[in-house]
PDB file of N, CA and C in Angstrom:
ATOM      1  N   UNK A   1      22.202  25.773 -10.477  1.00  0.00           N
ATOM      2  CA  UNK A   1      22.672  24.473 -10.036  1.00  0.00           C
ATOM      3  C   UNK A   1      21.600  23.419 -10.336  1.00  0.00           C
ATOM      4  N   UNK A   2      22.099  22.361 -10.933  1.00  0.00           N
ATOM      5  CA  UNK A   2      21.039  21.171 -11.298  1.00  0.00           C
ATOM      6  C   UNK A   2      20.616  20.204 -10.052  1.00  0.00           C
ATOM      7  N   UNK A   3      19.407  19.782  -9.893  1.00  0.00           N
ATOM      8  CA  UNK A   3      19.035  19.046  -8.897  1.00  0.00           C
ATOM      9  C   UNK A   3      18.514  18.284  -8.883  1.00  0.00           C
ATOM     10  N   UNK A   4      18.285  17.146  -8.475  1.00  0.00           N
ATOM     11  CA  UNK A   4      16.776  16.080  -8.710  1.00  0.00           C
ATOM     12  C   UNK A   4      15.665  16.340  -7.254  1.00  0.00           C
ATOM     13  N   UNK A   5      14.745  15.679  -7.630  1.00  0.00           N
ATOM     14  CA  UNK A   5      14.071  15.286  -6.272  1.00  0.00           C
ATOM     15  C   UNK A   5      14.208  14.076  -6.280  1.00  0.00           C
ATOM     16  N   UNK A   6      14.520  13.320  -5.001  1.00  0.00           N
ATOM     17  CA  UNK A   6      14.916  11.756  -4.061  1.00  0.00           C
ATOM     18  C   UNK A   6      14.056  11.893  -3.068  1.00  0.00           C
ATOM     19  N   UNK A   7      14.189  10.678  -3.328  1.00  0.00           N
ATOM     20  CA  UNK A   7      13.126  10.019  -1.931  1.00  0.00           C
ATOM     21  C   UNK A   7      13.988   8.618  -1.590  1.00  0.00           C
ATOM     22  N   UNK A   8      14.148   8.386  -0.357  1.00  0.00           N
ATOM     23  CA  UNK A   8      14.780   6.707  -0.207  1.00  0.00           C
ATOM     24  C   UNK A   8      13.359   5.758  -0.211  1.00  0.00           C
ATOM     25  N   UNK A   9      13.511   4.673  -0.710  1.00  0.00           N
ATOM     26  CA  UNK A   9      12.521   3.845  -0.741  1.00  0.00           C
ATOM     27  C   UNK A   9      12.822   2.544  -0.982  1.00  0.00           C
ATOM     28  N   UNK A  10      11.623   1.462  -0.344  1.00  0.00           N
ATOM     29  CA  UNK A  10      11.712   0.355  -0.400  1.00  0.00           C
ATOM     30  C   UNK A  10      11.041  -0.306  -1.746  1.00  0.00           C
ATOM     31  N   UNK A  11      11.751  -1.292  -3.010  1.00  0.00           N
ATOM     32  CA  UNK A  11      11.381  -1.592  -3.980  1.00  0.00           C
ATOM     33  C   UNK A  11      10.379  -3.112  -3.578  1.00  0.00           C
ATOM     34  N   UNK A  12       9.540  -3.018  -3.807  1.00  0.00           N
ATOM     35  CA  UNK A  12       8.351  -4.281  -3.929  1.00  0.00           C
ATOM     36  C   UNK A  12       8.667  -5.261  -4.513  1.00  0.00           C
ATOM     37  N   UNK A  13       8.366  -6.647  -4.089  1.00  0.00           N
ATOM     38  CA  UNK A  13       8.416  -7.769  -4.790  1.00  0.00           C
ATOM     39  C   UNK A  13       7.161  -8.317  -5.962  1.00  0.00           C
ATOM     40  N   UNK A  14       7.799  -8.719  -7.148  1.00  0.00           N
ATOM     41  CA  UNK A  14       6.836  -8.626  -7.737  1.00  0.00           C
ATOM     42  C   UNK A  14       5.325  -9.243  -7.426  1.00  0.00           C
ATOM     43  N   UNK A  15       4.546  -9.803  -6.538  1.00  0.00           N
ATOM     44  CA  UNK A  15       3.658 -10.482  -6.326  1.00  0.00           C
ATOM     45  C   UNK A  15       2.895  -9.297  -4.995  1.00  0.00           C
ATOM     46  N   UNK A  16       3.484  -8.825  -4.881  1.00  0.00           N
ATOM     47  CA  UNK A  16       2.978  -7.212  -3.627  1.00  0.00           C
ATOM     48  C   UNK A  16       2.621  -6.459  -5.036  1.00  0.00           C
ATOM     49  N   UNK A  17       3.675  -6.186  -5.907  1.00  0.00           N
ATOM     50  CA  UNK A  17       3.045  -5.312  -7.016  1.00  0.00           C
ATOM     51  C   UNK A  17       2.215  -5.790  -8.029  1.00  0.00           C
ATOM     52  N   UNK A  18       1.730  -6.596  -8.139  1.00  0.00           N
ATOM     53  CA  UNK A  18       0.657  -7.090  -9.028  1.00  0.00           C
ATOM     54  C   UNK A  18      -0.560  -6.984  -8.181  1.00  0.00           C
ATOM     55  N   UNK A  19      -0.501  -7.629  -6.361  1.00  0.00           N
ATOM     56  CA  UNK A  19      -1.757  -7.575  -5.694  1.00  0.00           C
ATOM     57  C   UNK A  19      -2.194  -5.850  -5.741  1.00  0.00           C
ATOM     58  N   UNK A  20      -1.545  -5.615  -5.484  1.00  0.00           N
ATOM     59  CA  UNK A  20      -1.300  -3.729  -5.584  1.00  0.00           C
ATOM     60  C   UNK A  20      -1.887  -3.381  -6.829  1.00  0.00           C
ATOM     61  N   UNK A  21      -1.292  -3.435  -8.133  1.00  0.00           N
ATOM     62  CA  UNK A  21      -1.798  -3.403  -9.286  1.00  0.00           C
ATOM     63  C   UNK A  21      -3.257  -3.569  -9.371  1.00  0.00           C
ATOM     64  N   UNK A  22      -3.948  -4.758  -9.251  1.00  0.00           N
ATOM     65  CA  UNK A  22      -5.460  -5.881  -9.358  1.00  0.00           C
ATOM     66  C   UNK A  22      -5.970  -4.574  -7.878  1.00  0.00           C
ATOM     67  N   UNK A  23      -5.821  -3.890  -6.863  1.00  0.00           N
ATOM     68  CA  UNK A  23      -6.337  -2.918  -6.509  1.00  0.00           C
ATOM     69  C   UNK A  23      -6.488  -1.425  -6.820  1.00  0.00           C
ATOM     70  N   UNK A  24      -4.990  -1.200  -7.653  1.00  0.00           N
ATOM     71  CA  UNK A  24      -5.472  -0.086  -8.098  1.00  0.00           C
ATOM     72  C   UNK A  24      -6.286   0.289  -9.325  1.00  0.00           C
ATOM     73  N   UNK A  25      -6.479  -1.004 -10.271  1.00  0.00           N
ATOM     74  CA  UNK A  25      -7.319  -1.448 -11.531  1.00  0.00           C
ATOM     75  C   UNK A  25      -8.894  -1.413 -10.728  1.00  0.00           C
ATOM     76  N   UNK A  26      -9.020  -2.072  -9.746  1.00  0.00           N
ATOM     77  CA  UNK A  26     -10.420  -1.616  -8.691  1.00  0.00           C
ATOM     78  C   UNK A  26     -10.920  -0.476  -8.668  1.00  0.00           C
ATOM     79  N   UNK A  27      -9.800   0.277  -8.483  1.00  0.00           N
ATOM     80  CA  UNK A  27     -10.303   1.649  -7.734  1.00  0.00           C
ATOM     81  C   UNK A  27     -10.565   2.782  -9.204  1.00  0.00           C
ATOM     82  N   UNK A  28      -9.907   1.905 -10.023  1.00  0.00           N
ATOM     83  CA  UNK A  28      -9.863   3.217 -11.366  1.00  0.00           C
ATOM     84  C   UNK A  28     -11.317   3.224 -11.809  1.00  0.00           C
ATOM     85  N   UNK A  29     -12.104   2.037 -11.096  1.00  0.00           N
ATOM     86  CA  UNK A  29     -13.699   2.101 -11.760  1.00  0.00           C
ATOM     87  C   UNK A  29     -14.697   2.727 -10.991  1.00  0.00           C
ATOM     88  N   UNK A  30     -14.176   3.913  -9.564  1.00  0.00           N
ATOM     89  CA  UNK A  30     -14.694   4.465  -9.583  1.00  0.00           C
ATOM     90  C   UNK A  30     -14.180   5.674  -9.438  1.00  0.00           C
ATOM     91  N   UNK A  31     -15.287   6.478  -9.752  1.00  0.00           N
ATOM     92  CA  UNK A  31     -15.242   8.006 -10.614  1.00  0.00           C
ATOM     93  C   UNK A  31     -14.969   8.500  -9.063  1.00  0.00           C
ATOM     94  N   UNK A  32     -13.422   9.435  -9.699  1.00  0.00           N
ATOM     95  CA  UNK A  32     -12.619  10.282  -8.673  1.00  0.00           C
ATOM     96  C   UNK A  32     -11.886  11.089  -9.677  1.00  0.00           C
ATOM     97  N   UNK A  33     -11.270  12.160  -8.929  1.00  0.00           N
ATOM     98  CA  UNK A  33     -10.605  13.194  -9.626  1.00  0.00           C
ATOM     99  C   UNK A  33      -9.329  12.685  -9.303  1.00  0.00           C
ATOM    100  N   UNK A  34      -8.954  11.992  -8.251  1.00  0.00           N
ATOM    101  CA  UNK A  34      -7.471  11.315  -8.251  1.00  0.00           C
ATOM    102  C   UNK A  34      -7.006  10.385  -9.448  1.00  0.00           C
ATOM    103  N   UNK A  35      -5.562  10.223  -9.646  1.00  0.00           N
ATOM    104  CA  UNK A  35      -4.937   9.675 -10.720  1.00  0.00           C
ATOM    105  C   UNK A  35      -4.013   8.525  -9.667  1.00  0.00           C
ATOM    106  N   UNK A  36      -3.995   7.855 -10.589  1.00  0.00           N
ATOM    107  CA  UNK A  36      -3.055   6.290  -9.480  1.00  0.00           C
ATOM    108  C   UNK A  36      -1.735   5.883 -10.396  1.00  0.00           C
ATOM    109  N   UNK A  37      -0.733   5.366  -9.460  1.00  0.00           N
ATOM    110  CA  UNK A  37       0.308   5.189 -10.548  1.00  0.00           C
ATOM    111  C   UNK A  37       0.625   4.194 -11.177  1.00  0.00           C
ATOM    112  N   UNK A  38       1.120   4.007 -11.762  1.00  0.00           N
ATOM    113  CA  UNK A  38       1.772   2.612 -12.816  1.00  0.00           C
ATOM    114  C   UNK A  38       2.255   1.687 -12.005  1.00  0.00           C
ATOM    115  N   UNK A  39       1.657   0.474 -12.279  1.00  0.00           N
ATOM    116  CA  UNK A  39       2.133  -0.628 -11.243  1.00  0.00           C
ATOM    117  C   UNK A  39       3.790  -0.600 -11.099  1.00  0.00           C
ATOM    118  N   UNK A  40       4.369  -0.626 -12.049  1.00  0.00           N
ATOM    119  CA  UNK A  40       5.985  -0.640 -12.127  1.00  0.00           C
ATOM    120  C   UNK A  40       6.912   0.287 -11.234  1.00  0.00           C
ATOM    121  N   UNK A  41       5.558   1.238 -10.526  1.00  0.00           N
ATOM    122  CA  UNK A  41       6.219   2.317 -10.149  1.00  0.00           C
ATOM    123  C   UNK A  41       6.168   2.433  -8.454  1.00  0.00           C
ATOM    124  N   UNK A  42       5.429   1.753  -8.314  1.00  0.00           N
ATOM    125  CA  UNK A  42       4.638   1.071  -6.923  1.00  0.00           C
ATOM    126  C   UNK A  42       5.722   1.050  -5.777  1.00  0.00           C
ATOM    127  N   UNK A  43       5.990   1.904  -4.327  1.00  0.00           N
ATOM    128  CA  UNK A  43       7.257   1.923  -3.731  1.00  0.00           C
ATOM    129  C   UNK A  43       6.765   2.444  -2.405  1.00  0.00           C
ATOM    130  N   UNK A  44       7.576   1.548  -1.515  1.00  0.00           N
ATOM    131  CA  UNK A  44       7.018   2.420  -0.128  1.00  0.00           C
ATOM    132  C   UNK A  44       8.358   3.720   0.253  1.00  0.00           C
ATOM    133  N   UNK A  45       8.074   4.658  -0.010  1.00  0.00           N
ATOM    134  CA  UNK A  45       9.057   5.960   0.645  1.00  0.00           C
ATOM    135  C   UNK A  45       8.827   6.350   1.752  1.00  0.00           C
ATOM    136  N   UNK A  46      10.480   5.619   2.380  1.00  0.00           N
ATOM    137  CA  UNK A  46      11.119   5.801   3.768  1.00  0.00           C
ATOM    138  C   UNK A  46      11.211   7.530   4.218  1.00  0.00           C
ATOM    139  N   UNK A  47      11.713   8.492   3.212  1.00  0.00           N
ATOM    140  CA  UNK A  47      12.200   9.572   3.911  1.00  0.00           C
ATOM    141  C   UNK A  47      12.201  10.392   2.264  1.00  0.00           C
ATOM    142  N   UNK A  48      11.453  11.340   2.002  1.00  0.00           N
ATOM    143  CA  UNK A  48      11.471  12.327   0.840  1.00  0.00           C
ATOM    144  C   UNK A  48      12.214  13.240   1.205  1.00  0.00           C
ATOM    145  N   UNK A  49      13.316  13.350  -0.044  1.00  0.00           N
ATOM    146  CA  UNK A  49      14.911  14.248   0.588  1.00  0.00           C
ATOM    147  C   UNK A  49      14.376  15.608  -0.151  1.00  0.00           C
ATOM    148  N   UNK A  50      13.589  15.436  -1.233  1.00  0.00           N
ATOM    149  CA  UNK A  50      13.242  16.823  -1.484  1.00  0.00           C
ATOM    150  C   UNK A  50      14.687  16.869  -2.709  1.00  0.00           C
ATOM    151  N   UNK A  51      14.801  18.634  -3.090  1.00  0.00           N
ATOM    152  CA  UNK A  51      15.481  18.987  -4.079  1.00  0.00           C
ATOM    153  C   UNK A  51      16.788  18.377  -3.894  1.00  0.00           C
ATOM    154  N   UNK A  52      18.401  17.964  -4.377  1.00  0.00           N
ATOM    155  CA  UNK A  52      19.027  17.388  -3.868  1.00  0.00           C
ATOM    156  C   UNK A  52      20.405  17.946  -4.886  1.00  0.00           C
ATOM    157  N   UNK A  53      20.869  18.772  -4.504  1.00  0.00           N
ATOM    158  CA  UNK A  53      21.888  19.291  -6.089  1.00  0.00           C
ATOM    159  C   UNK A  53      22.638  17.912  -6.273  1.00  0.00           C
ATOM    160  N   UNK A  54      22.640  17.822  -7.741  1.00  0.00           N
ATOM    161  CA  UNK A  54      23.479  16.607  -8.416  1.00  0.00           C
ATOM    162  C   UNK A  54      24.727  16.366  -8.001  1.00  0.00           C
ATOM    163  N   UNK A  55      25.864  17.459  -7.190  1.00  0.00           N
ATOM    164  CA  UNK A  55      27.114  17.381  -6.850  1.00  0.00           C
ATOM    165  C   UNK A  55      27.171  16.721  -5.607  1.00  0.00           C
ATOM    166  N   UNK A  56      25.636  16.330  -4.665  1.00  0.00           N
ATOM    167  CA  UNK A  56      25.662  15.901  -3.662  1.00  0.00           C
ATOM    168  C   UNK A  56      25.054  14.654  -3.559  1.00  0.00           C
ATOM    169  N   UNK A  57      24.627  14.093  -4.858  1.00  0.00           N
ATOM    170  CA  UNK A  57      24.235  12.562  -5.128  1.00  0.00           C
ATOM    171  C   UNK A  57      24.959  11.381  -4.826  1.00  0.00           C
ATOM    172  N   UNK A  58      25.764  11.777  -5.415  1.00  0.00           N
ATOM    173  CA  UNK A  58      26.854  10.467  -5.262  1.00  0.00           C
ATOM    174  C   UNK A  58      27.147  10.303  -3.537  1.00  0.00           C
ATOM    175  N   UNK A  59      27.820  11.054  -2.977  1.00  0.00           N
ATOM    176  CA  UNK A  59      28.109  10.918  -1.805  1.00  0.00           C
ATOM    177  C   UNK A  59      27.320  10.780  -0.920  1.00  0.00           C
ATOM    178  N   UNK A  60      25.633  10.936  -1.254  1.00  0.00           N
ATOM    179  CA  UNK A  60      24.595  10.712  -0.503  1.00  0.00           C
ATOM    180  C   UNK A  60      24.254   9.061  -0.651  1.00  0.00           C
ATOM    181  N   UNK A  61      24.291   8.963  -2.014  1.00  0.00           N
ATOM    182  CA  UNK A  61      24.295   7.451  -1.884  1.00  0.00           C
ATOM    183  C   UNK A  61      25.337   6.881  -1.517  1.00  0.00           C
ATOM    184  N   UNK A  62      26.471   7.034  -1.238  1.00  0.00           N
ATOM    185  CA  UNK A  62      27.550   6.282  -0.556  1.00  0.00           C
ATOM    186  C   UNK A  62      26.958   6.102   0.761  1.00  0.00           C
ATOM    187  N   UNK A  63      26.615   7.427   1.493  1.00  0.00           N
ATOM    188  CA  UNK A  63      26.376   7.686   3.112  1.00  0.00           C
ATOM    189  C   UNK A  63      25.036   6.529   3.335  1.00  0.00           C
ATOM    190  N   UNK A  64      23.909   6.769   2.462  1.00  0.00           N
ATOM    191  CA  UNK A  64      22.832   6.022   2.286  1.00  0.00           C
ATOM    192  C   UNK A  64      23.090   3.929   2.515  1.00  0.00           C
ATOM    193  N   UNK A  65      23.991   3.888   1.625  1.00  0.00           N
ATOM    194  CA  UNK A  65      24.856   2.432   1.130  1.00  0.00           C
ATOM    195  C   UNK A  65      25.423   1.994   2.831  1.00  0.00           C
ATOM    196  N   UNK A  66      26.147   2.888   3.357  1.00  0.00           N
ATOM    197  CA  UNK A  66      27.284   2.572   4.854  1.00  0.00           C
ATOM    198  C   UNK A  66      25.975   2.367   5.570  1.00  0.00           C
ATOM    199  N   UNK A  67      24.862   3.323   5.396  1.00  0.00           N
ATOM    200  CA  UNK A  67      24.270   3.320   6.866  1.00  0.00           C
ATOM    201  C   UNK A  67      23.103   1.928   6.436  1.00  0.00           C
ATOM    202  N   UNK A  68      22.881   1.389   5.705  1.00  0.00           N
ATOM    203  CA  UNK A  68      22.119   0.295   5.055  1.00  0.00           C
ATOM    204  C   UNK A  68      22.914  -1.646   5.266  1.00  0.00           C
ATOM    205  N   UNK A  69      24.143  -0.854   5.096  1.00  0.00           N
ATOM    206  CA  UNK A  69      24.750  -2.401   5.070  1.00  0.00           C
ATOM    207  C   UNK A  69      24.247  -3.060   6.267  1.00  0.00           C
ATOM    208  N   UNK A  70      24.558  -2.907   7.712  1.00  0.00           N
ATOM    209  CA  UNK A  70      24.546  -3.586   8.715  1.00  0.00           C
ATOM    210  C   UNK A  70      22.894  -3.932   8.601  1.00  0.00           C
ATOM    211  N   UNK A  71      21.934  -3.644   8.041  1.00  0.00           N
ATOM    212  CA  UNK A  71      20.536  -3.978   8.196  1.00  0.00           C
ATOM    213  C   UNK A  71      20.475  -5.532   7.537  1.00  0.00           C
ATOM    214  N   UNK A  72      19.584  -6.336   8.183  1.00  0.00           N
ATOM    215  CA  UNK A  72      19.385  -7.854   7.397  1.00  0.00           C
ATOM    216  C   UNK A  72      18.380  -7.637   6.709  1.00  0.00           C
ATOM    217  N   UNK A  73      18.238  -8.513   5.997  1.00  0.00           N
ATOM    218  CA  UNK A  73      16.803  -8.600   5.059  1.00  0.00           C
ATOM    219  C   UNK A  73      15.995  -8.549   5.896  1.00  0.00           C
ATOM    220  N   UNK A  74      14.742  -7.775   6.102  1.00  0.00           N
ATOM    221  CA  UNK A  74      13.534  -8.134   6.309  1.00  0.00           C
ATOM    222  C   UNK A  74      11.857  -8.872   5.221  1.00  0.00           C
ATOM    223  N   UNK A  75      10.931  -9.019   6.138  1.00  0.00           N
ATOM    224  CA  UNK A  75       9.705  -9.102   5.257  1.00  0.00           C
ATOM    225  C   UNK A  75       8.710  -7.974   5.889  1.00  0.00           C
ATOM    226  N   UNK A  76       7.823  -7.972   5.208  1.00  0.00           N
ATOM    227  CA  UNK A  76       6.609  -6.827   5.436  1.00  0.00           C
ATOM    228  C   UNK A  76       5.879  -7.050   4.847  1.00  0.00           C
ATOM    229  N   UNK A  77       4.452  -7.571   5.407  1.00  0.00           N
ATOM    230  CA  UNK A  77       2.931  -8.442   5.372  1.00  0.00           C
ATOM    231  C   UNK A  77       2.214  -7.272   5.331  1.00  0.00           C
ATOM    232  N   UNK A  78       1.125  -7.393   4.674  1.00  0.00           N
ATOM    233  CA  UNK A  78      -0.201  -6.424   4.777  1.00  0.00           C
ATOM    234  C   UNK A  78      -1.146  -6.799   5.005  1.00  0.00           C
ATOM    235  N   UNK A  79      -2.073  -6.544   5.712  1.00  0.00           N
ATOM    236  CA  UNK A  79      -3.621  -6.713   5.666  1.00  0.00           C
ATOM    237  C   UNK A  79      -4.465  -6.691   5.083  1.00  0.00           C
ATOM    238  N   UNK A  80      -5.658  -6.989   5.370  1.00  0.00           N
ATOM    239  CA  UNK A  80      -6.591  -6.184   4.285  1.00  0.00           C
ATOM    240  C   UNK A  80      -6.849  -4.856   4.451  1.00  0.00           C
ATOM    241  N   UNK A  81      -8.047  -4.303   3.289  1.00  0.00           N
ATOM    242  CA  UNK A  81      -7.642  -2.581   3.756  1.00  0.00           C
ATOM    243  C   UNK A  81      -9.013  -2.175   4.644  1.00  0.00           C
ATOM    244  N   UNK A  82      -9.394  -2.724   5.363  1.00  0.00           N
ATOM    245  CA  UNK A  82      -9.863  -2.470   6.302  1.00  0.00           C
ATOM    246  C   UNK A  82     -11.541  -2.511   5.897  1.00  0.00           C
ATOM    247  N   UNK A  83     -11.927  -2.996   4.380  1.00  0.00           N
ATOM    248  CA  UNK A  83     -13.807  -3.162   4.269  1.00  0.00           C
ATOM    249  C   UNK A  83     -13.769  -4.387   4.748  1.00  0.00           C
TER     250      UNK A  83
END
């Protein structure tokens, strides 16, 4: 059976992902064994669904879609990172 891995997540506005970006370009100058991701890719994940068979996609995003509508727009501010 074919599957993906999902995660629900919140997509960034572009000016969060560029400040984001100009920090993770910071951090790549110093020497770590960690790898950082592509600004484009930049996402806060609500809930990692893990393996997800493809026959149960669609209807997950329907269920996902119903339980989302009644929410209003919000915003979400950050701080600094704490130096």
């Amino acid at each position: 059976m074919q599957s993906q891995r999902l995660f629900i997540a919140i997509k960034l506005p572009p000016r969060a992902l560029t400040a984001l970006g100009d920090l993770i370009n910071s951090l790549l100058k110093i020497p770590s064994p960690s790898r950082c991701v592509k600004e484009e890719s930049i996402h806060i994940t609500l809930k990692f669904l893990g393996d997800v068979p493809n026959s149960q996609i669609s209807s997950l995003s329907d269920a996902i879609d119903q339980a989302t509508k009644p929410s209003a727009p919000f915003e979400i501010s950050c701080g600094t990172n704490g130096a």
